[in-house]
PDB file of N, CA and C in Angstrom:
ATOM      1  N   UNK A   1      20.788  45.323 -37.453  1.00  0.00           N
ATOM      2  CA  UNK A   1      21.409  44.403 -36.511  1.00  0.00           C
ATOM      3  C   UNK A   1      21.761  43.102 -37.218  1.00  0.00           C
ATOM      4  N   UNK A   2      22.707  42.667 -36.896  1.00  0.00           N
ATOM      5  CA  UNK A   2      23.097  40.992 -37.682  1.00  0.00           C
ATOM      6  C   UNK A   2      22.771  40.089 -36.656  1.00  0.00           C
ATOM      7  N   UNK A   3      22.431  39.284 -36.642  1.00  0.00           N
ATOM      8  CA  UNK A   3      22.022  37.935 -36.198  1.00  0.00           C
ATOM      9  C   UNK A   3      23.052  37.455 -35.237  1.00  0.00           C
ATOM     10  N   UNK A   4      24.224  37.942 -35.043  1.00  0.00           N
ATOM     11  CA  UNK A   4      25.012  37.556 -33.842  1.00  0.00           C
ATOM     12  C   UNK A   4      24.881  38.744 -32.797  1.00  0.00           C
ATOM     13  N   UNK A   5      24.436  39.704 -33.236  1.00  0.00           N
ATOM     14  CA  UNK A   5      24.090  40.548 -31.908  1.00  0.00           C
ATOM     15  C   UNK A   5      22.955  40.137 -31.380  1.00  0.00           C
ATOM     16  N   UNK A   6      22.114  39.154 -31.748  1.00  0.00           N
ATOM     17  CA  UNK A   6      21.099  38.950 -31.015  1.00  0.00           C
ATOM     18  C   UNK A   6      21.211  37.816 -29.796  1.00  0.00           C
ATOM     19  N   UNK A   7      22.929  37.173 -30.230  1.00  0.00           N
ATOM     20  CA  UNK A   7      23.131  35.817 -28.761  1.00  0.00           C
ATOM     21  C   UNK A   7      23.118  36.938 -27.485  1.00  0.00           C
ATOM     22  N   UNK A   8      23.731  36.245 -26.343  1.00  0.00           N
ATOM     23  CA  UNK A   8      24.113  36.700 -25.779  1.00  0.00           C
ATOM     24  C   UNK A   8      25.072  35.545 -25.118  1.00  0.00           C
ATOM     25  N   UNK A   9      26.396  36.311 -24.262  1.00  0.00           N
ATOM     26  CA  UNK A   9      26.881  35.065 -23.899  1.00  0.00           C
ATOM     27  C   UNK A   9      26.847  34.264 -22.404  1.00  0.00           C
ATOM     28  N   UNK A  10      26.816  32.825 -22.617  1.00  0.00           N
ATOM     29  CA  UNK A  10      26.234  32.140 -21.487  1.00  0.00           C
ATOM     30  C   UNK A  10      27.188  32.710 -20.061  1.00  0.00           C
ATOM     31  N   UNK A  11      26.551  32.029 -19.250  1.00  0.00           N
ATOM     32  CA  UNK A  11      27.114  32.181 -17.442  1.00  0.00           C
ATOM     33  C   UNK A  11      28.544  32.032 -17.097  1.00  0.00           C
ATOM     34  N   UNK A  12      28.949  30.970 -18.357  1.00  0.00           N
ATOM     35  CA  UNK A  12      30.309  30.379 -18.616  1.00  0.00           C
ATOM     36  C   UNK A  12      30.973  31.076 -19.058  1.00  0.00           C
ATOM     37  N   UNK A  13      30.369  32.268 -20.163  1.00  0.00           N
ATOM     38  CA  UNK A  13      31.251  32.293 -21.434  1.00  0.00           C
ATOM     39  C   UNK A  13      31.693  31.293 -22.449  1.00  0.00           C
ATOM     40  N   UNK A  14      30.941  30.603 -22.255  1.00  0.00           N
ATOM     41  CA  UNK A  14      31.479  29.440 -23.199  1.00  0.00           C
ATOM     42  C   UNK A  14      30.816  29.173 -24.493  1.00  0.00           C
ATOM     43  N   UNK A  15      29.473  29.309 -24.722  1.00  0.00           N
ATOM     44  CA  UNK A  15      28.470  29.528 -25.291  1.00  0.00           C
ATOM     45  C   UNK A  15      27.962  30.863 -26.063  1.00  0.00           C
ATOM     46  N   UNK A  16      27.583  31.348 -26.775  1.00  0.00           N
ATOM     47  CA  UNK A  16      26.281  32.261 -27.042  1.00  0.00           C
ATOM     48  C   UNK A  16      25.190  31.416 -27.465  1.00  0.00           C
ATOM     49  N   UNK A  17      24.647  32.238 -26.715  1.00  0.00           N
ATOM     50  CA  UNK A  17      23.059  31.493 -26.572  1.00  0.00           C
ATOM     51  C   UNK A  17      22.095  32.863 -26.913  1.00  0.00           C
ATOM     52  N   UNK A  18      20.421  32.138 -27.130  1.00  0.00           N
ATOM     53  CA  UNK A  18      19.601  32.963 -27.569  1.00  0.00           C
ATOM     54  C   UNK A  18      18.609  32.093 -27.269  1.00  0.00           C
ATOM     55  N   UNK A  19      17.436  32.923 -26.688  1.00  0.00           N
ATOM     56  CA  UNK A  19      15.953  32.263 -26.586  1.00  0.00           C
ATOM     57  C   UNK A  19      14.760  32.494 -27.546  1.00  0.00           C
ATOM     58  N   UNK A  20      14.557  31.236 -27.533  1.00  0.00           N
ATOM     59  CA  UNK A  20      13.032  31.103 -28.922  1.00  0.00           C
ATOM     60  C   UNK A  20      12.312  31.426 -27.792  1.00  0.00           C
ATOM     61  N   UNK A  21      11.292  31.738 -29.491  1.00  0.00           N
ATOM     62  CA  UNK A  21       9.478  32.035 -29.092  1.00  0.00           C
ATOM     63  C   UNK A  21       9.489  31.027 -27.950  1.00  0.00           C
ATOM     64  N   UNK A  22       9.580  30.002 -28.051  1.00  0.00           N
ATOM     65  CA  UNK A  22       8.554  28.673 -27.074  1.00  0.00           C
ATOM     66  C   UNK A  22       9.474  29.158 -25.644  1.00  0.00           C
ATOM     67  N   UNK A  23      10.718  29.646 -25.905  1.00  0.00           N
ATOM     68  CA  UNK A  23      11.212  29.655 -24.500  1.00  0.00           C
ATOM     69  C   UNK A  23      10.489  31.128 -23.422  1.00  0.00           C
ATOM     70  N   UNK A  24      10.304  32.180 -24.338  1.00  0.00           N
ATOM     71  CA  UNK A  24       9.543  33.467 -23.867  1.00  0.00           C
ATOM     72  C   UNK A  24       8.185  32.891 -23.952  1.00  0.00           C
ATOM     73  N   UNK A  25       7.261  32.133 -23.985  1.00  0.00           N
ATOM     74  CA  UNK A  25       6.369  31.920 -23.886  1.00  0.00           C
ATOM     75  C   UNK A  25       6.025  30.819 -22.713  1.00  0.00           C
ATOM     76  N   UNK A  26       6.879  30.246 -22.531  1.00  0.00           N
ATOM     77  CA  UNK A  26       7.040  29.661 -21.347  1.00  0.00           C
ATOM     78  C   UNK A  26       6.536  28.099 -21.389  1.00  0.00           C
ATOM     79  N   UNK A  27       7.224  27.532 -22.447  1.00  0.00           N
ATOM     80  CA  UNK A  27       6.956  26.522 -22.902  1.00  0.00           C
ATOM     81  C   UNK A  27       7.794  25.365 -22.761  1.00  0.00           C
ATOM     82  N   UNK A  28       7.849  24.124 -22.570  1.00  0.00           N
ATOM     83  CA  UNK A  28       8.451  23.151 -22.018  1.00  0.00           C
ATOM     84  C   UNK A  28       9.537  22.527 -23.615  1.00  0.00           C
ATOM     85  N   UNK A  29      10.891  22.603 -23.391  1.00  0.00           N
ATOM     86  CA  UNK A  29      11.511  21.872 -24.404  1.00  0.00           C
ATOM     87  C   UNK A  29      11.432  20.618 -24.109  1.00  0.00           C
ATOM     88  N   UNK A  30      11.758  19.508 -25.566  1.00  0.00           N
ATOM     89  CA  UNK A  30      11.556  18.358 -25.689  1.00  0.00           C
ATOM     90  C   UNK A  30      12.572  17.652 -24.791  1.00  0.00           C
ATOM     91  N   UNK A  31      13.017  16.351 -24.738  1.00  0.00           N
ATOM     92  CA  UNK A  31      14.453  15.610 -24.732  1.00  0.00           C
ATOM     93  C   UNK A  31      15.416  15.252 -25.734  1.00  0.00           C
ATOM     94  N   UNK A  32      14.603  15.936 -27.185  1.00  0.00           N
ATOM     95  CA  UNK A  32      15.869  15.641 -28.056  1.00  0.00           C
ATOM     96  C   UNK A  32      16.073  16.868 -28.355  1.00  0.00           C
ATOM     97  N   UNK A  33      17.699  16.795 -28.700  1.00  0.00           N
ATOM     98  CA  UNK A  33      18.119  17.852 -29.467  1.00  0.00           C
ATOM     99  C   UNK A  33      18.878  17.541 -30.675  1.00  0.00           C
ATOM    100  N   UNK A  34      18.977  18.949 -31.352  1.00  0.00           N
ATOM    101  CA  UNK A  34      20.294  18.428 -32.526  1.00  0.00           C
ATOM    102  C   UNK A  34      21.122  19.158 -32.343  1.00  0.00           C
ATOM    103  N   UNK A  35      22.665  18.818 -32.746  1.00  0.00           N
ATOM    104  CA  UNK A  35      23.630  18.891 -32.372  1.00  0.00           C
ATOM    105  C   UNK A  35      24.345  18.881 -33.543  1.00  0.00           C
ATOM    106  N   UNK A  36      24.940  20.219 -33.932  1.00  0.00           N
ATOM    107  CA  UNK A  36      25.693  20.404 -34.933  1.00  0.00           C
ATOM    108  C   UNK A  36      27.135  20.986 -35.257  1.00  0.00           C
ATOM    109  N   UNK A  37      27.738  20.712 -36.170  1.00  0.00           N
ATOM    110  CA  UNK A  37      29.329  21.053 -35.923  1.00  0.00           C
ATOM    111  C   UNK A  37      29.417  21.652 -37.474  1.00  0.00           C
ATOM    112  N   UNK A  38      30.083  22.865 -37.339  1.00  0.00           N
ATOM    113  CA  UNK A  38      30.370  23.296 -38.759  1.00  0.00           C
ATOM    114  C   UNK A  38      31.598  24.333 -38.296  1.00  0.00           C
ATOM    115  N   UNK A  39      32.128  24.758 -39.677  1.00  0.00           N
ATOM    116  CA  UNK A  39      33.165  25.508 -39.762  1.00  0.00           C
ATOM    117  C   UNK A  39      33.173  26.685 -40.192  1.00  0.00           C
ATOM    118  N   UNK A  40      32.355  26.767 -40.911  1.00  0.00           N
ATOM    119  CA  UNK A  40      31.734  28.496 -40.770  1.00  0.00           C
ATOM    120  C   UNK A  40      30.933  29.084 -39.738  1.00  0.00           C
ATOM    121  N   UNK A  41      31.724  29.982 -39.603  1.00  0.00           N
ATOM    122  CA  UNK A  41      31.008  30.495 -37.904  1.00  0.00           C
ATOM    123  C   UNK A  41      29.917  31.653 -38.551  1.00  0.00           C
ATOM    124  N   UNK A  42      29.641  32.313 -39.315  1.00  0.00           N
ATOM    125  CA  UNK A  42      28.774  33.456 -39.894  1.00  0.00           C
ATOM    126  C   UNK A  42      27.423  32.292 -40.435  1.00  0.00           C
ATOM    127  N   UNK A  43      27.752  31.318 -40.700  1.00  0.00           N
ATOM    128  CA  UNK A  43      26.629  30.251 -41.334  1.00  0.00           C
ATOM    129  C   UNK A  43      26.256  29.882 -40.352  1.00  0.00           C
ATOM    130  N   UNK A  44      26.594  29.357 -39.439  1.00  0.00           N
ATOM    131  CA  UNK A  44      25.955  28.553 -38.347  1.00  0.00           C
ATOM    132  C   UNK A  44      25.620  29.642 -37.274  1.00  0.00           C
ATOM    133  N   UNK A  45      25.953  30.728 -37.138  1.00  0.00           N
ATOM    134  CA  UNK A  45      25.566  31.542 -36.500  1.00  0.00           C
ATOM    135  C   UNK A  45      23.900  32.344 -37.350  1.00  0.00           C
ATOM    136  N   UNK A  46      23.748  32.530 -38.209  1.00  0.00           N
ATOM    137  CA  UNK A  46      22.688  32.549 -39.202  1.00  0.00           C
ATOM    138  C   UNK A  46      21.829  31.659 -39.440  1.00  0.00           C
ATOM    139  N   UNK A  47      22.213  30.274 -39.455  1.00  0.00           N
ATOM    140  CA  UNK A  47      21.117  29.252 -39.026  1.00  0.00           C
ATOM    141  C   UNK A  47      20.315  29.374 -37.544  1.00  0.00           C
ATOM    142  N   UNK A  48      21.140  29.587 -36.942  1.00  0.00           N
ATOM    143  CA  UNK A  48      20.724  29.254 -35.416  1.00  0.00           C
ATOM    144  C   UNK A  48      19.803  30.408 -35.431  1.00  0.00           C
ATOM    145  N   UNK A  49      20.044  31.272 -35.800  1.00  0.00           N
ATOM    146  CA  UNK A  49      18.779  32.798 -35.357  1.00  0.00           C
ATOM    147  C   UNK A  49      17.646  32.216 -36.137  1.00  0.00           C
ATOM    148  N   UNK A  50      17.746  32.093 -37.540  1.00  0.00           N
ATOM    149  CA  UNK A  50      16.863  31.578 -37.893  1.00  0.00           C
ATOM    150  C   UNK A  50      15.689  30.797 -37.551  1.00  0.00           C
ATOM    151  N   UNK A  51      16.574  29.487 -36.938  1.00  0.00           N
ATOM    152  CA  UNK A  51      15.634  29.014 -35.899  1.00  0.00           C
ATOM    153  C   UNK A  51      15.540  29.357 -35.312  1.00  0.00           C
ATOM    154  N   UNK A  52      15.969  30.133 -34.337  1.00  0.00           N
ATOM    155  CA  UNK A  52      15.382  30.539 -33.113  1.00  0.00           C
ATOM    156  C   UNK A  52      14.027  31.343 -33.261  1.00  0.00           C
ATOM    157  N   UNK A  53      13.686  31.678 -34.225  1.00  0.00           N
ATOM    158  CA  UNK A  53      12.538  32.599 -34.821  1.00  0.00           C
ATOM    159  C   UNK A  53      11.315  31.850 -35.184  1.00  0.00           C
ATOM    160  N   UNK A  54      11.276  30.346 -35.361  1.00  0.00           N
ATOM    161  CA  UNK A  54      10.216  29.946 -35.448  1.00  0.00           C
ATOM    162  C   UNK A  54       9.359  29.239 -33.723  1.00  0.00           C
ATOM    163  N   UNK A  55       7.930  29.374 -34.042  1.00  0.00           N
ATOM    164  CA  UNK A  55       7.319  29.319 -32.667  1.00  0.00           C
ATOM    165  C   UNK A  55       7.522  28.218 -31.817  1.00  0.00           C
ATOM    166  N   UNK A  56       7.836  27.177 -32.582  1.00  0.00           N
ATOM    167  CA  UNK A  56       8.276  25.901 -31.629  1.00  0.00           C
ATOM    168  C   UNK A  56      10.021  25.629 -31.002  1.00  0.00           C
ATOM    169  N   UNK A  57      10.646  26.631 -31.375  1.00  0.00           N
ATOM    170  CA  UNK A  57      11.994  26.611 -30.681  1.00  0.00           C
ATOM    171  C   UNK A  57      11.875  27.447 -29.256  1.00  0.00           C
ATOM    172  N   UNK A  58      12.730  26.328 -28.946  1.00  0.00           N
ATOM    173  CA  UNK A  58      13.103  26.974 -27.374  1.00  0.00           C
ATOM    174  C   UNK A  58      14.424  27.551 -27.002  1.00  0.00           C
ATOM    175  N   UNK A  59      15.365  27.261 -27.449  1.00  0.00           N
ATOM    176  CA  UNK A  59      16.410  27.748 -27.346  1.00  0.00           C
ATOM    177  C   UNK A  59      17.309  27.064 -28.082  1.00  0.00           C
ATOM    178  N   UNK A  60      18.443  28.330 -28.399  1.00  0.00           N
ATOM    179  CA  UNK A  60      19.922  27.835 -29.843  1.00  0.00           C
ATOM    180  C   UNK A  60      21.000  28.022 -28.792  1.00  0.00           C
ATOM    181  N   UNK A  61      21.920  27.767 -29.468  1.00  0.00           N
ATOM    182  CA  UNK A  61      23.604  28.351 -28.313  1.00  0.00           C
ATOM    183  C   UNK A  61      24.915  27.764 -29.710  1.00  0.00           C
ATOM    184  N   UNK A  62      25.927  28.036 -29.323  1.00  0.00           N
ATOM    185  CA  UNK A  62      26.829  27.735 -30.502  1.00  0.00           C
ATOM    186  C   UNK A  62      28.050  28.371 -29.644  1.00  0.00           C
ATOM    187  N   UNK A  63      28.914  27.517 -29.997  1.00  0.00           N
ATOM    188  CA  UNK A  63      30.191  27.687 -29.234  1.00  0.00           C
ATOM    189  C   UNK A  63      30.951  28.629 -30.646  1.00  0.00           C
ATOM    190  N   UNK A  64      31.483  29.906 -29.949  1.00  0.00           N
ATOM    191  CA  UNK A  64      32.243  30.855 -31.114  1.00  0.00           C
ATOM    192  C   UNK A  64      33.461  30.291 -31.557  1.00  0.00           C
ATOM    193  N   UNK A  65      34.331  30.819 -32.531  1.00  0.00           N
ATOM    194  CA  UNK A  65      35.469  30.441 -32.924  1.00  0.00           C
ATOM    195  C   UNK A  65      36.438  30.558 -31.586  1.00  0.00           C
ATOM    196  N   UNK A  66      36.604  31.331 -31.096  1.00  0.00           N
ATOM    197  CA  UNK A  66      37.426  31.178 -29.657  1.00  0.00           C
ATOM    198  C   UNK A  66      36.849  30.565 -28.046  1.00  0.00           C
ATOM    199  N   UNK A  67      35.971  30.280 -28.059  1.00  0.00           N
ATOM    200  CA  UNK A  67      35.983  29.101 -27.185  1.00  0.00           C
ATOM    201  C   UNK A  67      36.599  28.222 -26.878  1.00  0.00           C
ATOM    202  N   UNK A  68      36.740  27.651 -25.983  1.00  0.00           N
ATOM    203  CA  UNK A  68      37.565  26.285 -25.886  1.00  0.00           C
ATOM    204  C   UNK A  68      36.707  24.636 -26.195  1.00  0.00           C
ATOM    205  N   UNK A  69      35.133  24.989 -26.634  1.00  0.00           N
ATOM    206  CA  UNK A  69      34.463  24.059 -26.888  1.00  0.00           C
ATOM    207  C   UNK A  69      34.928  24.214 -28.567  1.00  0.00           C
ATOM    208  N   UNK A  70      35.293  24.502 -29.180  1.00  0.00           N
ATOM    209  CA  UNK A  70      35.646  24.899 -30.743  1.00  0.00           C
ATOM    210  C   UNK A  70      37.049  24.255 -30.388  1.00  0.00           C
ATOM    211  N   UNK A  71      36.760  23.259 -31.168  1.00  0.00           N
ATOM    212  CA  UNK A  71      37.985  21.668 -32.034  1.00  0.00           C
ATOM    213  C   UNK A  71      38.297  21.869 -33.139  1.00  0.00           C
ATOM    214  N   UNK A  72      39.610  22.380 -33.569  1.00  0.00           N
ATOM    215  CA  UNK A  72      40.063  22.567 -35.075  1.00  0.00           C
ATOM    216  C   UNK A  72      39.140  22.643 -35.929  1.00  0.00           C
ATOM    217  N   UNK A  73      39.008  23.957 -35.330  1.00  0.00           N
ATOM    218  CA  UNK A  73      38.341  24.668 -36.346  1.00  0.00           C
ATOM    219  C   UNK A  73      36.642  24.502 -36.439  1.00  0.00           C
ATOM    220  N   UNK A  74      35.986  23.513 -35.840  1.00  0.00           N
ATOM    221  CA  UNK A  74      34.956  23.568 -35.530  1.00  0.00           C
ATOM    222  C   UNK A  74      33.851  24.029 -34.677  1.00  0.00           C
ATOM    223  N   UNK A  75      32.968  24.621 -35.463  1.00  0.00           N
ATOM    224  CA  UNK A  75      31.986  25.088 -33.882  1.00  0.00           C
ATOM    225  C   UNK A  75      30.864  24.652 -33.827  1.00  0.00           C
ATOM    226  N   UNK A  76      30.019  24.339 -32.443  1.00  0.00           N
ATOM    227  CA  UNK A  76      29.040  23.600 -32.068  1.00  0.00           C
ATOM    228  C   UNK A  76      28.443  24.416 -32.000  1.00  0.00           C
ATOM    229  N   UNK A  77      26.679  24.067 -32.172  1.00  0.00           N
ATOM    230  CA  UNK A  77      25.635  24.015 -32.591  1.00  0.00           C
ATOM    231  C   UNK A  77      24.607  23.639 -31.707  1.00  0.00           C
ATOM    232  N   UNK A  78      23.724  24.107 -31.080  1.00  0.00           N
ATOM    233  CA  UNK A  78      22.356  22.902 -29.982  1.00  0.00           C
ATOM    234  C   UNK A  78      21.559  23.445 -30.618  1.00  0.00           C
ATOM    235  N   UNK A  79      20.561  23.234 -30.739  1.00  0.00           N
ATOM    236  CA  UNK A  79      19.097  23.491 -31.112  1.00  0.00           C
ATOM    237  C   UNK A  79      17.851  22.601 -30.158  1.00  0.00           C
ATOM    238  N   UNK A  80      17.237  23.390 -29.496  1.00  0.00           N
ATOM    239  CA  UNK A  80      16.167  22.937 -28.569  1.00  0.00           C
ATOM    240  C   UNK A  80      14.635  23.364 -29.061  1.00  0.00           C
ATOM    241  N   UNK A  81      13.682  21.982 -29.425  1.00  0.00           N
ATOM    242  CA  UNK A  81      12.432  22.401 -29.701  1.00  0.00           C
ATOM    243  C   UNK A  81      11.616  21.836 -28.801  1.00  0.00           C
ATOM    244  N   UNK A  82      10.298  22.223 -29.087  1.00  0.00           N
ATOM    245  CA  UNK A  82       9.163  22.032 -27.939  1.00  0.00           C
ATOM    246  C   UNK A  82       8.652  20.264 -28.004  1.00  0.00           C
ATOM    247  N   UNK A  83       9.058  20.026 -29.417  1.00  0.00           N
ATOM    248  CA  UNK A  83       8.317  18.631 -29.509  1.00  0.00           C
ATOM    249  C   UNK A  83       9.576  17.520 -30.247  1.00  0.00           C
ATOM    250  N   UNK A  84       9.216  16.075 -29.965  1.00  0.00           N
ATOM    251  CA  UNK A  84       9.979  15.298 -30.953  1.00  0.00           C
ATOM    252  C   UNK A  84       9.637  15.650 -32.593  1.00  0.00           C
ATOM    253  N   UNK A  85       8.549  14.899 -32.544  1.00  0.00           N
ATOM    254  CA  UNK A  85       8.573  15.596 -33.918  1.00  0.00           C
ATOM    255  C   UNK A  85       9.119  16.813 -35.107  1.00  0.00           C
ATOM    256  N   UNK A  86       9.037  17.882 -34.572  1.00  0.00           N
ATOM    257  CA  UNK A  86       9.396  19.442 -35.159  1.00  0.00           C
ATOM    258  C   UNK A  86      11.067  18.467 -34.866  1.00  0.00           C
ATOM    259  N   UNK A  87      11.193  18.299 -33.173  1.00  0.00           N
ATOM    260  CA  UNK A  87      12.500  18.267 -33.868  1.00  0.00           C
ATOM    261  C   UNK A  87      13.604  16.891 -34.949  1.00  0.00           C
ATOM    262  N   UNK A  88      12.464  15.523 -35.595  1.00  0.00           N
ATOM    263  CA  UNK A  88      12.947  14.684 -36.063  1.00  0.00           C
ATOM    264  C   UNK A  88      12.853  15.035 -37.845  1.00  0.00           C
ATOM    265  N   UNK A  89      12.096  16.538 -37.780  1.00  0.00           N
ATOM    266  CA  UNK A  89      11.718  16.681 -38.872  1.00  0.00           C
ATOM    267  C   UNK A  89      12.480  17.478 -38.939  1.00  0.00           C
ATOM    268  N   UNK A  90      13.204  18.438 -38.226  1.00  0.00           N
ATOM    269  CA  UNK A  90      14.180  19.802 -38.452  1.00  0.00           C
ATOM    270  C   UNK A  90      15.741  18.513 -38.842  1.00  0.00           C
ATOM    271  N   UNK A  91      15.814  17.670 -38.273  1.00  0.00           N
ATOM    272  CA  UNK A  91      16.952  16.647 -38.609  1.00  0.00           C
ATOM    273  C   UNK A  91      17.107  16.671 -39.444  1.00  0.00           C
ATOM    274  N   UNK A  92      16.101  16.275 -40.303  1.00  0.00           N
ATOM    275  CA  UNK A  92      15.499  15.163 -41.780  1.00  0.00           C
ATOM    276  C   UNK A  92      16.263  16.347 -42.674  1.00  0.00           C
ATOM    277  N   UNK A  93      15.807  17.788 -41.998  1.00  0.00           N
ATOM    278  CA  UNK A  93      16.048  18.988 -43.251  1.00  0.00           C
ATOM    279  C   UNK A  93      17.382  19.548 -43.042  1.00  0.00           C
ATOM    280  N   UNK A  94      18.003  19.273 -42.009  1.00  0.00           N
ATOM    281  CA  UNK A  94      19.822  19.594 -41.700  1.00  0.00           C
ATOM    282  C   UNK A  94      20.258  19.027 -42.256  1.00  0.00           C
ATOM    283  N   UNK A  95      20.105  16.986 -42.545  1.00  0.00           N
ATOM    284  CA  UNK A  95      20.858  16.465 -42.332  1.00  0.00           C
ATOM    285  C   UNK A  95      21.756  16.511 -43.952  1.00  0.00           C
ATOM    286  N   UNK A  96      20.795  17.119 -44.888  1.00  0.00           N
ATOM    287  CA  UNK A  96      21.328  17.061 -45.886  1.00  0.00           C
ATOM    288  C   UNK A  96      22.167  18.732 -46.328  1.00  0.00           C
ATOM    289  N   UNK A  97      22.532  19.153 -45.182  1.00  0.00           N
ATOM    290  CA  UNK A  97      23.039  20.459 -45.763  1.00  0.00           C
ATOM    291  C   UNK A  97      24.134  20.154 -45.605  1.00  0.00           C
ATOM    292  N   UNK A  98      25.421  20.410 -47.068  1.00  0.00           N
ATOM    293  CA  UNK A  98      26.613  20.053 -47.160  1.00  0.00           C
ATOM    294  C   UNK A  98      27.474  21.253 -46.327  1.00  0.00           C
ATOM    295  N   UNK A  99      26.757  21.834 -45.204  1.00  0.00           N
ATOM    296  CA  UNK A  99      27.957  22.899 -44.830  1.00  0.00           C
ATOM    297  C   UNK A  99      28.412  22.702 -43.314  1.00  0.00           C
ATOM    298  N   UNK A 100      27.259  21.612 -42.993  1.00  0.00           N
ATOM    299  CA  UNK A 100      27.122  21.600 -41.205  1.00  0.00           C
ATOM    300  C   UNK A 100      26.931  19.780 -41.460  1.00  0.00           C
ATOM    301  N   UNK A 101      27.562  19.071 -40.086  1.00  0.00           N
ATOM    302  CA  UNK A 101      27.151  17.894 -39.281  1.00  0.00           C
ATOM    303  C   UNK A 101      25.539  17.751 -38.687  1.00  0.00           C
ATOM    304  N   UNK A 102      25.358  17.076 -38.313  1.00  0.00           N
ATOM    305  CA  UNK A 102      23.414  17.717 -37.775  1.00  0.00           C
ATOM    306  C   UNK A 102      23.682  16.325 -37.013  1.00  0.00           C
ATOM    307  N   UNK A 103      23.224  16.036 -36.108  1.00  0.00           N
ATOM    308  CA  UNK A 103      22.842  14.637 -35.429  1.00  0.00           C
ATOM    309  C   UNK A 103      21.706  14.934 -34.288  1.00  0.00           C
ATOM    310  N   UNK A 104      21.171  13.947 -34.107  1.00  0.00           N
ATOM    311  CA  UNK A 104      20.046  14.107 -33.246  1.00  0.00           C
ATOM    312  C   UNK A 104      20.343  13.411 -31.661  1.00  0.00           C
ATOM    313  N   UNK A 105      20.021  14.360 -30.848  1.00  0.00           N
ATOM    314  CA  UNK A 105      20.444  13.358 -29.609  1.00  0.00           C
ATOM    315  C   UNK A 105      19.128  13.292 -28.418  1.00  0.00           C
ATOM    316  N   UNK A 106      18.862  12.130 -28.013  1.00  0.00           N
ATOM    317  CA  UNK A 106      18.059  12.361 -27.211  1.00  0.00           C
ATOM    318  C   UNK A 106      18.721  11.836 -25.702  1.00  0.00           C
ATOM    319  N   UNK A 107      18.645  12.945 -25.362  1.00  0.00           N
ATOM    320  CA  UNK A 107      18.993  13.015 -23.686  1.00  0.00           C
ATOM    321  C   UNK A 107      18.671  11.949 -22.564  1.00  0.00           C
ATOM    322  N   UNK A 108      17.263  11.433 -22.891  1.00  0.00           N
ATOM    323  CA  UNK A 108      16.744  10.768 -21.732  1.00  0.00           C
ATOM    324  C   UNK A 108      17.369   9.095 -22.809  1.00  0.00           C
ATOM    325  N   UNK A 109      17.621   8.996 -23.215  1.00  0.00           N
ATOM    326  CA  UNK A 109      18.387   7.653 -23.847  1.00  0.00           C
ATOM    327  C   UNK A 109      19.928   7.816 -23.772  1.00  0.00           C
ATOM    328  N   UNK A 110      20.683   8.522 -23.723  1.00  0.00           N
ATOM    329  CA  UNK A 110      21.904   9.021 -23.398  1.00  0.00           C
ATOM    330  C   UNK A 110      22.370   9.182 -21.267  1.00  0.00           C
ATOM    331  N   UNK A 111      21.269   9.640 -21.027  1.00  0.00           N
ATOM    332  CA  UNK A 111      21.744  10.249 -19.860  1.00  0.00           C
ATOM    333  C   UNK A 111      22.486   9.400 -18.875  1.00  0.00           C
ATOM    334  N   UNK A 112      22.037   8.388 -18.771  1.00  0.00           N
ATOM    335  CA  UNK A 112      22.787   7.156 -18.208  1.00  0.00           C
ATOM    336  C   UNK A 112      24.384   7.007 -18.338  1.00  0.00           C
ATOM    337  N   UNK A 113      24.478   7.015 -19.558  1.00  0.00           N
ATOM    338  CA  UNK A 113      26.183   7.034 -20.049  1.00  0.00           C
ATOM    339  C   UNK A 113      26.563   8.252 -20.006  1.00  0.00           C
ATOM    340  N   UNK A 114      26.590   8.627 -19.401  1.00  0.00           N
ATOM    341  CA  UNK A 114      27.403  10.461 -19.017  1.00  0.00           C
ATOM    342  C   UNK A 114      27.743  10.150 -17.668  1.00  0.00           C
TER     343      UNK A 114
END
């Protein structure tokens, strides 16, 4: 099996999404997430399983090349973990990969301006 048969796609269609350990275990995600944009869709689709495989993720999703969330040529990225930490430290280790964007967002400091 490759790692994109394991999304599935969201309610929308807009998304493929996939649930972590922490989310089958029934575990509470944080308020931050990271938020990533890259242009290889086989890479960022391969990251995201990845994580999704360790015990503190809760859930990945990534907008495919034909979506309408995919901007010249770019596709998005969420990553949801159980804690700040895991996830200021999963940042620290994106932020330097020359193939993907990585930014960190925290929701409950954002939510206001939406």
């Amino acid at each position: 099996m490759t790692p994109r048969s394991h999304f599935s796609a969201s309610d929308n269609d807009v998304f493929m999404t996939r649930k972590g350990k922490a989310f089958v275990e029934g575990k509470v995600p944080c308020q931050w997430k990271l938020c990533i944009a890259a242009t290889d869709e086989d890479y960022l689709v391969e990251l995201l399983f990845t994580i999704s495989e360790r015990e503190d993720c809760y859930f990945v999703k990534y907008s495919p090349a034909d979506s309408p969330k995919c901007r010249d040529g770019m596709m998005l990225g969420r990553i949801f973990l159980t804690t700040k930490e895991a996830t200021g430290k999963l940042w620290a280790e994106l932020y330097t990969d020359s193939k993907i964007m990585c930014s960190l967002q925290d929701d409950d400091a954002t939510e206001r301006f939406r």
